[in-house]
N, C-alpha and C. Protein backbone atom coordinates (compact mmCIF):
# COMPACT_ATOMS: atom_id res chain seq x y z
N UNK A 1 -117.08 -192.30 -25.16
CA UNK A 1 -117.15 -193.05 -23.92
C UNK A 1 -118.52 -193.74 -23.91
N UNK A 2 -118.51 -194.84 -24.25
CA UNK A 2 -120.26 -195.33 -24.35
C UNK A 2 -120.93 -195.36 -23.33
N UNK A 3 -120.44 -195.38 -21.78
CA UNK A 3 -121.63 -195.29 -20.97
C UNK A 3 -122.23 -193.78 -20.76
N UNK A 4 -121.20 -193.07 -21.03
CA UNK A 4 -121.60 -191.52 -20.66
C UNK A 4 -122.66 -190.88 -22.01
N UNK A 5 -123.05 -191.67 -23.18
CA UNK A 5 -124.00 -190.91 -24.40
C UNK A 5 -123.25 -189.69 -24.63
N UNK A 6 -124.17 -188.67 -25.08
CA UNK A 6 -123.20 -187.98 -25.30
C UNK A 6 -122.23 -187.43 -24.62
N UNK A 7 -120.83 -186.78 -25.25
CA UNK A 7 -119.78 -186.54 -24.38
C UNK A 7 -118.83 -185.78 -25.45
N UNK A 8 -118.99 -184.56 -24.65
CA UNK A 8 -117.92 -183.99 -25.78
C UNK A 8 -116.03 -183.76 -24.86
N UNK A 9 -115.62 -183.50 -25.78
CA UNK A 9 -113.69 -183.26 -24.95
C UNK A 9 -113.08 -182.53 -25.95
N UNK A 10 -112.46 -181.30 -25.58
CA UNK A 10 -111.41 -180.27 -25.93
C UNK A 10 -110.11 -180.50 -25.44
N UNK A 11 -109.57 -180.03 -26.17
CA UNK A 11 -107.96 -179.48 -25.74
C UNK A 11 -107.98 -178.41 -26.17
N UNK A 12 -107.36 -177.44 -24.90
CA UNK A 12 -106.92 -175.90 -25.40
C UNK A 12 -105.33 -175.18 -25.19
N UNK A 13 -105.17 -174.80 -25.63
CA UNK A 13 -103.88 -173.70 -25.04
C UNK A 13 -104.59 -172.73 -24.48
N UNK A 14 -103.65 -172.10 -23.75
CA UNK A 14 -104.65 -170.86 -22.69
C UNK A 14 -103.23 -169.67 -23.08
N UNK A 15 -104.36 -168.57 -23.06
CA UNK A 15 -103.32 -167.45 -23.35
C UNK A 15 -103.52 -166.67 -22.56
N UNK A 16 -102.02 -165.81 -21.47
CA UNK A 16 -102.45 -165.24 -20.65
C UNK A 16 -102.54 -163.71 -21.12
N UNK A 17 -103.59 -162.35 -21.28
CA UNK A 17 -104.19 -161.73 -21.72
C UNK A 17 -102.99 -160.71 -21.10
N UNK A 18 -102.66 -160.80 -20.11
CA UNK A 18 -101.64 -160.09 -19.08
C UNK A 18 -100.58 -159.82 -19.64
N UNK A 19 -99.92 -160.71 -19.74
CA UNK A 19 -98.58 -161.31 -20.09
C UNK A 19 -98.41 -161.18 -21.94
N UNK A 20 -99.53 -161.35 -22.42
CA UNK A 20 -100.14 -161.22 -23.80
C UNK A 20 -98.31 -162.75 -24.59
N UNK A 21 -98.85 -163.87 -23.82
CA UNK A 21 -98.07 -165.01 -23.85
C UNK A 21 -98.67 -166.11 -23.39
N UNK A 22 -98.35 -167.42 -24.21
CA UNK A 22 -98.89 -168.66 -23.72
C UNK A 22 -98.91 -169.27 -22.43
N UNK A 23 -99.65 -169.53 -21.88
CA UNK A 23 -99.83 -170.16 -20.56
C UNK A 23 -100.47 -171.36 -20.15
N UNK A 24 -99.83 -172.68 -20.86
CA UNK A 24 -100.49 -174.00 -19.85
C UNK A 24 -101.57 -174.32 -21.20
N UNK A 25 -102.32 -175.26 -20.55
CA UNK A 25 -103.22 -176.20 -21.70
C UNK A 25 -104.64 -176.46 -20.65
N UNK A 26 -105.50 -176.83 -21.29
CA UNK A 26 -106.89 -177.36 -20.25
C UNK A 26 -107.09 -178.13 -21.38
N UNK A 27 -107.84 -179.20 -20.43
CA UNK A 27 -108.54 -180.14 -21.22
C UNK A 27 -109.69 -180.60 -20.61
N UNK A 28 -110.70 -180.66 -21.55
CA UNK A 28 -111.92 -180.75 -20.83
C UNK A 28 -113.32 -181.28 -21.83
N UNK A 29 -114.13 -181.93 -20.36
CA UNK A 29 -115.18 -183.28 -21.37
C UNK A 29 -116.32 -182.89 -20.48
N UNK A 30 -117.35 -182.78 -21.15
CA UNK A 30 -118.82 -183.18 -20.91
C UNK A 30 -119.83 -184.06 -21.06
N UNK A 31 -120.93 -184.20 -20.69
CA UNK A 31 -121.52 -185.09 -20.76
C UNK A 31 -122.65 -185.03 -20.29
N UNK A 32 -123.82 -185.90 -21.39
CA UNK A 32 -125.27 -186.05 -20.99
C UNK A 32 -125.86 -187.06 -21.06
N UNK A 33 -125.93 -188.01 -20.03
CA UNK A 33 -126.49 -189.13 -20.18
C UNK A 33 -127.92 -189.51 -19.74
N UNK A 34 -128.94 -189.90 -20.35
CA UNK A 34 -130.02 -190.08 -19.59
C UNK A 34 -130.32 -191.62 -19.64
N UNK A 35 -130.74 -191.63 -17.97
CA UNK A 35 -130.47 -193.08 -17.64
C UNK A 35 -132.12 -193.85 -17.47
N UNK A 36 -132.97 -193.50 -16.70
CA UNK A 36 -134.38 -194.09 -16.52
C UNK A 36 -134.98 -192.99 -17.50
N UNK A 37 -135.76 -194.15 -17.67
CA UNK A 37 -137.24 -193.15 -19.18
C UNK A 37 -138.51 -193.57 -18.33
N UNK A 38 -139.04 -192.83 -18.03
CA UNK A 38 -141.01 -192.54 -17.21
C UNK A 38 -141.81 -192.98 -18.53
N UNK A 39 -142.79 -192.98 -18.39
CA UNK A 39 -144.17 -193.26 -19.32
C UNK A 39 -144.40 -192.21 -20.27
N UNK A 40 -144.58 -190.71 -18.96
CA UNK A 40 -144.73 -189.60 -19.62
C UNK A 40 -143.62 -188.68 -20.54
N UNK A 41 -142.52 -189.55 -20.78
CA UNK A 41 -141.43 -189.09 -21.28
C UNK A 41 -140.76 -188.52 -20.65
N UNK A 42 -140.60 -188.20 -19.45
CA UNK A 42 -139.41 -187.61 -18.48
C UNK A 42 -138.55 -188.60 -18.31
N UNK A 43 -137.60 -188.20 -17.68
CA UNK A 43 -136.49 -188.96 -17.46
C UNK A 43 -135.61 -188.29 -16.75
N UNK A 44 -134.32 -188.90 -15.88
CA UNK A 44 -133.68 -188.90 -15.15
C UNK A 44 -132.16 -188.86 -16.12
N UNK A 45 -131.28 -188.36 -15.69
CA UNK A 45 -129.98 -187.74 -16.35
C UNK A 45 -128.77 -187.72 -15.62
N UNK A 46 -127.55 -187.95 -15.75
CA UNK A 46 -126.73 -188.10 -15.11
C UNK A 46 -125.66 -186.84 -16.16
N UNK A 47 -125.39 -186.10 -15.28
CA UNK A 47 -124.74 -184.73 -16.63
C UNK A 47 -123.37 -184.58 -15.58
N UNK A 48 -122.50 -184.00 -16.28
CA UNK A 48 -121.68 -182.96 -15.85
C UNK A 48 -120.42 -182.99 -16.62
N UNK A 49 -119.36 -182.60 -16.02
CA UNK A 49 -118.27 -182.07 -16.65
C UNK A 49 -116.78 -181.74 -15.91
N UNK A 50 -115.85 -181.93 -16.39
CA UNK A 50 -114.30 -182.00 -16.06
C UNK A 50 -113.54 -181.30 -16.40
N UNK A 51 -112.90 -180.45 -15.98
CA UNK A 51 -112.19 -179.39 -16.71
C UNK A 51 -110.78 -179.47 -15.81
N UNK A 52 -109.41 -179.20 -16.65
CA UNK A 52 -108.06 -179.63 -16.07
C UNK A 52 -107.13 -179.13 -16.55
N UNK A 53 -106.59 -177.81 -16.15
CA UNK A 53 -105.61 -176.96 -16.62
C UNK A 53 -104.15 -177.62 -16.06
N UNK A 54 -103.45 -177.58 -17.16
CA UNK A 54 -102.22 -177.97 -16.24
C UNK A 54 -100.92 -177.49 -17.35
N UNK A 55 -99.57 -177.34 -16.94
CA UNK A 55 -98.54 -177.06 -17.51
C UNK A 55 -98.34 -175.48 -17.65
N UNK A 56 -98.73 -175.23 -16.58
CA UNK A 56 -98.94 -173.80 -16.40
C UNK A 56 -97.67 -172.77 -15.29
N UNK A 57 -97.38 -171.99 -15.85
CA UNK A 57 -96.27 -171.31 -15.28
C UNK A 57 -96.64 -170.69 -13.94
N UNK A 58 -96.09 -170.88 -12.91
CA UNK A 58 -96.44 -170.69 -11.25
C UNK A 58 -95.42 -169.63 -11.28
N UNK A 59 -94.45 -169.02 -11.45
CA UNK A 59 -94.06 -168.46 -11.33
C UNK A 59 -94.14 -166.59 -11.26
N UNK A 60 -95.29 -167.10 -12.49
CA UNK A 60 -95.39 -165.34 -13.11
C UNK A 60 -95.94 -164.96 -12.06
N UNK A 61 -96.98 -165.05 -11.42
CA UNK A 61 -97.74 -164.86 -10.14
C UNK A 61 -97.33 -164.08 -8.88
N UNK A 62 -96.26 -164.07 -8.68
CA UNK A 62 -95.52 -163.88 -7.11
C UNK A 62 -96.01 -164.48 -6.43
N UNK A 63 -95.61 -164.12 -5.26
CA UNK A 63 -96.02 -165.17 -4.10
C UNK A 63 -96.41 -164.39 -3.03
N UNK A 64 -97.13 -165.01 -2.36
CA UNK A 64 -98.38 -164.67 -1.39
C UNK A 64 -96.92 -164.56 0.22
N UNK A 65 -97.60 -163.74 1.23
CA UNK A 65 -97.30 -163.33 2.67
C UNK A 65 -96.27 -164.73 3.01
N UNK A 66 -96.64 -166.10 3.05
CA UNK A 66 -95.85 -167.50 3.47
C UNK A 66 -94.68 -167.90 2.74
N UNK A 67 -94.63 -167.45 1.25
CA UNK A 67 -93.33 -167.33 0.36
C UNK A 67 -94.06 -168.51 -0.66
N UNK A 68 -95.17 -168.58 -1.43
CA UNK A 68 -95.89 -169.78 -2.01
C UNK A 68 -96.13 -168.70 -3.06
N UNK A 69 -95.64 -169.81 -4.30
CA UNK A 69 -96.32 -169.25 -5.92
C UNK A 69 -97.87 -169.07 -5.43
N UNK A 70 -98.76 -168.09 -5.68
CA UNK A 70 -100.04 -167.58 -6.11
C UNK A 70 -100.76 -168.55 -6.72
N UNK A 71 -100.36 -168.85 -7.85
CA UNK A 71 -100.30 -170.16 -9.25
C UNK A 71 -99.33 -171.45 -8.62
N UNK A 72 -100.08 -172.24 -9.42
CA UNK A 72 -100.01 -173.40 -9.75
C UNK A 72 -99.50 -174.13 -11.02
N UNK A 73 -99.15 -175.20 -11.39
CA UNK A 73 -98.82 -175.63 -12.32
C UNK A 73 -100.22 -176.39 -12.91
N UNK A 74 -100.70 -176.66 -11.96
CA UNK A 74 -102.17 -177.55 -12.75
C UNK A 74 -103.28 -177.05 -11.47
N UNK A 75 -104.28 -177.42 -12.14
CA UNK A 75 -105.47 -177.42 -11.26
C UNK A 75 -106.74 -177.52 -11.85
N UNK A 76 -108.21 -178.03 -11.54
CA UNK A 76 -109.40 -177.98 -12.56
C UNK A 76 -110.86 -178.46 -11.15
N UNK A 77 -111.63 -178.63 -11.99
CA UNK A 77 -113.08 -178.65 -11.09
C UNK A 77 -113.30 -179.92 -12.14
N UNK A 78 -114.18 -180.59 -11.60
CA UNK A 78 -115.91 -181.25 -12.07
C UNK A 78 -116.65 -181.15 -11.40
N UNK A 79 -117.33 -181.49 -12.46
CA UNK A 79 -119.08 -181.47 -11.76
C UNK A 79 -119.83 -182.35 -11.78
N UNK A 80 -120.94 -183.24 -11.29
CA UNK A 80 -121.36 -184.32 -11.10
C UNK A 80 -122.83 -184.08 -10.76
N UNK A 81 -123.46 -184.00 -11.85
CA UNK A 81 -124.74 -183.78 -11.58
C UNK A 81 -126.20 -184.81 -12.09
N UNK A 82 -127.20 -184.69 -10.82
CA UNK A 82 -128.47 -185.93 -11.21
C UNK A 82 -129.67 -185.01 -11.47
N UNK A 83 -130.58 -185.12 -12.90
CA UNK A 83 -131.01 -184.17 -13.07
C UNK A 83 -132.67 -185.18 -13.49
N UNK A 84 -133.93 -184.30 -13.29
CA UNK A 84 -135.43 -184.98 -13.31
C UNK A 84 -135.26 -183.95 -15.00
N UNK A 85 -135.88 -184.43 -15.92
CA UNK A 85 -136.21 -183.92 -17.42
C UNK A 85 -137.16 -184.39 -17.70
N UNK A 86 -138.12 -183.06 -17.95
CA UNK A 86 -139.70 -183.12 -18.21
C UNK A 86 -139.76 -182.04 -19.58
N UNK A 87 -140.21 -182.34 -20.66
CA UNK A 87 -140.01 -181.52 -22.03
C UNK A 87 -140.87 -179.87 -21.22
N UNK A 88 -141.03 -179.67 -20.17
CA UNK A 88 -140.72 -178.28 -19.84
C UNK A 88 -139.79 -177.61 -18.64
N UNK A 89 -139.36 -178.69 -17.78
CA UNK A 89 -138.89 -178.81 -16.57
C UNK A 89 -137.69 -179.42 -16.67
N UNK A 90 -136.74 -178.44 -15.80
CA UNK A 90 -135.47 -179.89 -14.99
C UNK A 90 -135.28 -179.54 -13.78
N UNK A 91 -135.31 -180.45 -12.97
CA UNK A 91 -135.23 -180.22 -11.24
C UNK A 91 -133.43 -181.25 -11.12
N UNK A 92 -132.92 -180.94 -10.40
CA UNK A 92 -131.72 -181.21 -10.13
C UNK A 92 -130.78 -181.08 -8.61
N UNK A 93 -129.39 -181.85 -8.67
CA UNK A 93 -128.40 -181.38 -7.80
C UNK A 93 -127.48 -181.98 -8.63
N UNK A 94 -126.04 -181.36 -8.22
CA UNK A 94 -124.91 -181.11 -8.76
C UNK A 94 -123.93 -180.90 -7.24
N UNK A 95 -122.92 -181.12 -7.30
CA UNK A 95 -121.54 -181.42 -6.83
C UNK A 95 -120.71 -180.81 -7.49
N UNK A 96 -119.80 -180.14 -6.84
CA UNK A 96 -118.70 -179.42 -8.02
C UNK A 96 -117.42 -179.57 -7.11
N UNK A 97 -116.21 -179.96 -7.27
CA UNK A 97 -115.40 -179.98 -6.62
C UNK A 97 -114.02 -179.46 -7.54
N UNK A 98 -113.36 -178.98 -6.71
CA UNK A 98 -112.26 -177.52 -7.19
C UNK A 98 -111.09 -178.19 -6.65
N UNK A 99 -110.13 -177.80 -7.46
CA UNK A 99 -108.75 -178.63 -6.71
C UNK A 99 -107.97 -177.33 -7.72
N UNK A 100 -107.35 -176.61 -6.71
CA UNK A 100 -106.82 -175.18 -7.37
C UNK A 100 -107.18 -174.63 -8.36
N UNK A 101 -108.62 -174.30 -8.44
CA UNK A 101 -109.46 -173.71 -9.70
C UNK A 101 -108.37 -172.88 -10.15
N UNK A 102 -108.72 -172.72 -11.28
CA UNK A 102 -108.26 -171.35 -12.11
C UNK A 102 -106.76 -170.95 -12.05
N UNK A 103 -106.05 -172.55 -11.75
CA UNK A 103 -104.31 -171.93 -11.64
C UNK A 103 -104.37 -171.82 -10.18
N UNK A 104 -105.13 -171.30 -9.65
CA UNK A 104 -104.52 -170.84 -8.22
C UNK A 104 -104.22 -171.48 -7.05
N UNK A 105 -103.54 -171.84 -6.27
CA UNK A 105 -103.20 -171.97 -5.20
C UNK A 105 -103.67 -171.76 -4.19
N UNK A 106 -104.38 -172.74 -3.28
CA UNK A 106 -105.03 -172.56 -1.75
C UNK A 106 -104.13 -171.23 -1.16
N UNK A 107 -104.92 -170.16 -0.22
CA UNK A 107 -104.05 -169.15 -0.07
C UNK A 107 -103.40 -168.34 -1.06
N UNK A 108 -103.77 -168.49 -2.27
CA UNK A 108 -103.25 -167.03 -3.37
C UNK A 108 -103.66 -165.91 -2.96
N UNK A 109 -102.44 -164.95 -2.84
CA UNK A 109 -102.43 -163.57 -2.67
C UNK A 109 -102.79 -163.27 -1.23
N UNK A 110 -102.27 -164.09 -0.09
CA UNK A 110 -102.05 -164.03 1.20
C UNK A 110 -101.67 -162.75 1.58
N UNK A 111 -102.19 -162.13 2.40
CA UNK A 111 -100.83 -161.39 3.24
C UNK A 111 -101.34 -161.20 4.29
N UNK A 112 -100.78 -159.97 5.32
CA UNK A 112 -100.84 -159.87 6.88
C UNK A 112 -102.42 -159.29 7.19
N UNK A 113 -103.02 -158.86 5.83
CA UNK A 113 -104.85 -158.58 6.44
C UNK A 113 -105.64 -159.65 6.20
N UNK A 114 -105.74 -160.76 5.20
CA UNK A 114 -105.95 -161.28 4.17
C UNK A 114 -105.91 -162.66 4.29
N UNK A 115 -106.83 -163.81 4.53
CA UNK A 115 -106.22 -164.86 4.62
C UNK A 115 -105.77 -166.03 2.81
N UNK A 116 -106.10 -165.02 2.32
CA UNK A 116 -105.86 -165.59 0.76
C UNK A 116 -107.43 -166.79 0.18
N UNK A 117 -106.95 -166.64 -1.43
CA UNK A 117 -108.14 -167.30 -1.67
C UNK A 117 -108.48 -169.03 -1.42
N UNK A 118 -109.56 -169.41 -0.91
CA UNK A 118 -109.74 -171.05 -1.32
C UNK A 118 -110.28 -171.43 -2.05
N UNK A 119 -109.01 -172.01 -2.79
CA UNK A 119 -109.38 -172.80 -4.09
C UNK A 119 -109.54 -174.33 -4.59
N UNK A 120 -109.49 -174.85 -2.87
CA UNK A 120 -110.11 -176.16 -3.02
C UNK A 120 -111.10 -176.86 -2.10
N UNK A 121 -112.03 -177.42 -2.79
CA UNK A 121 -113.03 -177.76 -2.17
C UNK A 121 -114.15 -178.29 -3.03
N UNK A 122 -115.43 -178.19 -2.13
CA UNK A 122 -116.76 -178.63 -2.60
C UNK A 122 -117.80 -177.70 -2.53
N UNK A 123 -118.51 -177.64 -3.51
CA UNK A 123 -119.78 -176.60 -3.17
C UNK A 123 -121.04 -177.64 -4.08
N UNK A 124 -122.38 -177.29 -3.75
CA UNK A 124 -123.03 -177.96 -4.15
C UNK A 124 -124.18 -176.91 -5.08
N UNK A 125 -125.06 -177.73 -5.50
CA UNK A 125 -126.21 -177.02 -6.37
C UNK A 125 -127.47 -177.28 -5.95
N UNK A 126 -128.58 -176.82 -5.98
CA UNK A 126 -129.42 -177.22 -6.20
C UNK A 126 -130.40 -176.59 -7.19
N UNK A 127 -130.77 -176.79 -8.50
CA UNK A 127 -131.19 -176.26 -9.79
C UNK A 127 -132.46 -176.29 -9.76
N UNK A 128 -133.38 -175.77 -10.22
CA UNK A 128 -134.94 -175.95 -11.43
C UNK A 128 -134.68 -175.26 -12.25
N UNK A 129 -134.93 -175.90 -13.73
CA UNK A 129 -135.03 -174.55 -14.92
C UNK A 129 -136.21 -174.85 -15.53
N UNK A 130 -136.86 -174.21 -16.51
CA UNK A 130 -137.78 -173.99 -17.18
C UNK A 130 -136.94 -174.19 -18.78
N UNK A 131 -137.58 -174.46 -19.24
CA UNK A 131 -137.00 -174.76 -20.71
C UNK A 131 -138.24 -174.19 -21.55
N UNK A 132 -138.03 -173.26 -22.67
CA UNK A 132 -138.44 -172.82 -24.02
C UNK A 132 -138.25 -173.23 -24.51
């Protein structure tokens, strides 16, 4: 993808460990782009990553208290992150947004105590790391 520099992308099969049987595919890309260059060699970065399970059996799961597969047939996150890079420093924020992470279904595993899990949405970051 030339504007994104580097960028890597997989395809996987997913195996469910449970079931000890195939379950669904993900596919998924990263990326590191650095966009402004400083004097002192820092620079500014545009990073993140996409991940997208799908073809996945909803069934095996049961279903939650409302009568809803647990699972999903697809679902994945990215991430969208602006990052400061100093050859000892990175200061940052990131965006991550979930659209039935992990197979699951808004409300998986509902019942009458329980309002089930949420698995879609936004959460954010805010990073510093130190680099060796």
């Amino acid at each position: 993808v030339p504007w994104l520099g580097k960028t890597g992308m997989n395809m996987f099969a997913t195996y469910d460990i449970n079931r000890k049987d195939w379950n669904g595919y993900q596919f998924s890309a990263n990326w590191f782009k650095p966009f402004v260059f400083f004097d002192d060699k820092s620079f500014l970065s545009f990073q993140g990553y996409v991940d997208y399970q799908f073809d996945m059996d909803e069934e095996y799961s049961g279903k939650n208290s409302d009568g809803n597969y647990n699972n999903t047939e697809h679902g994945g996150a990215g991430f969208l992150g602006l990052y400061y890079h100093t050859d000892r420093f990175a200061l940052g924020y990131g965006a991550k947004y979930f659209y039935h992470s992990y197979g699951l279904n808004d409300n998986a595993f509902k019942n009458e105590f329980w309002s089930g899990l949420n698995t879609t949405g936004w959460s954010h970051f805010l990073t510093a790391t130190y680099k060796i």
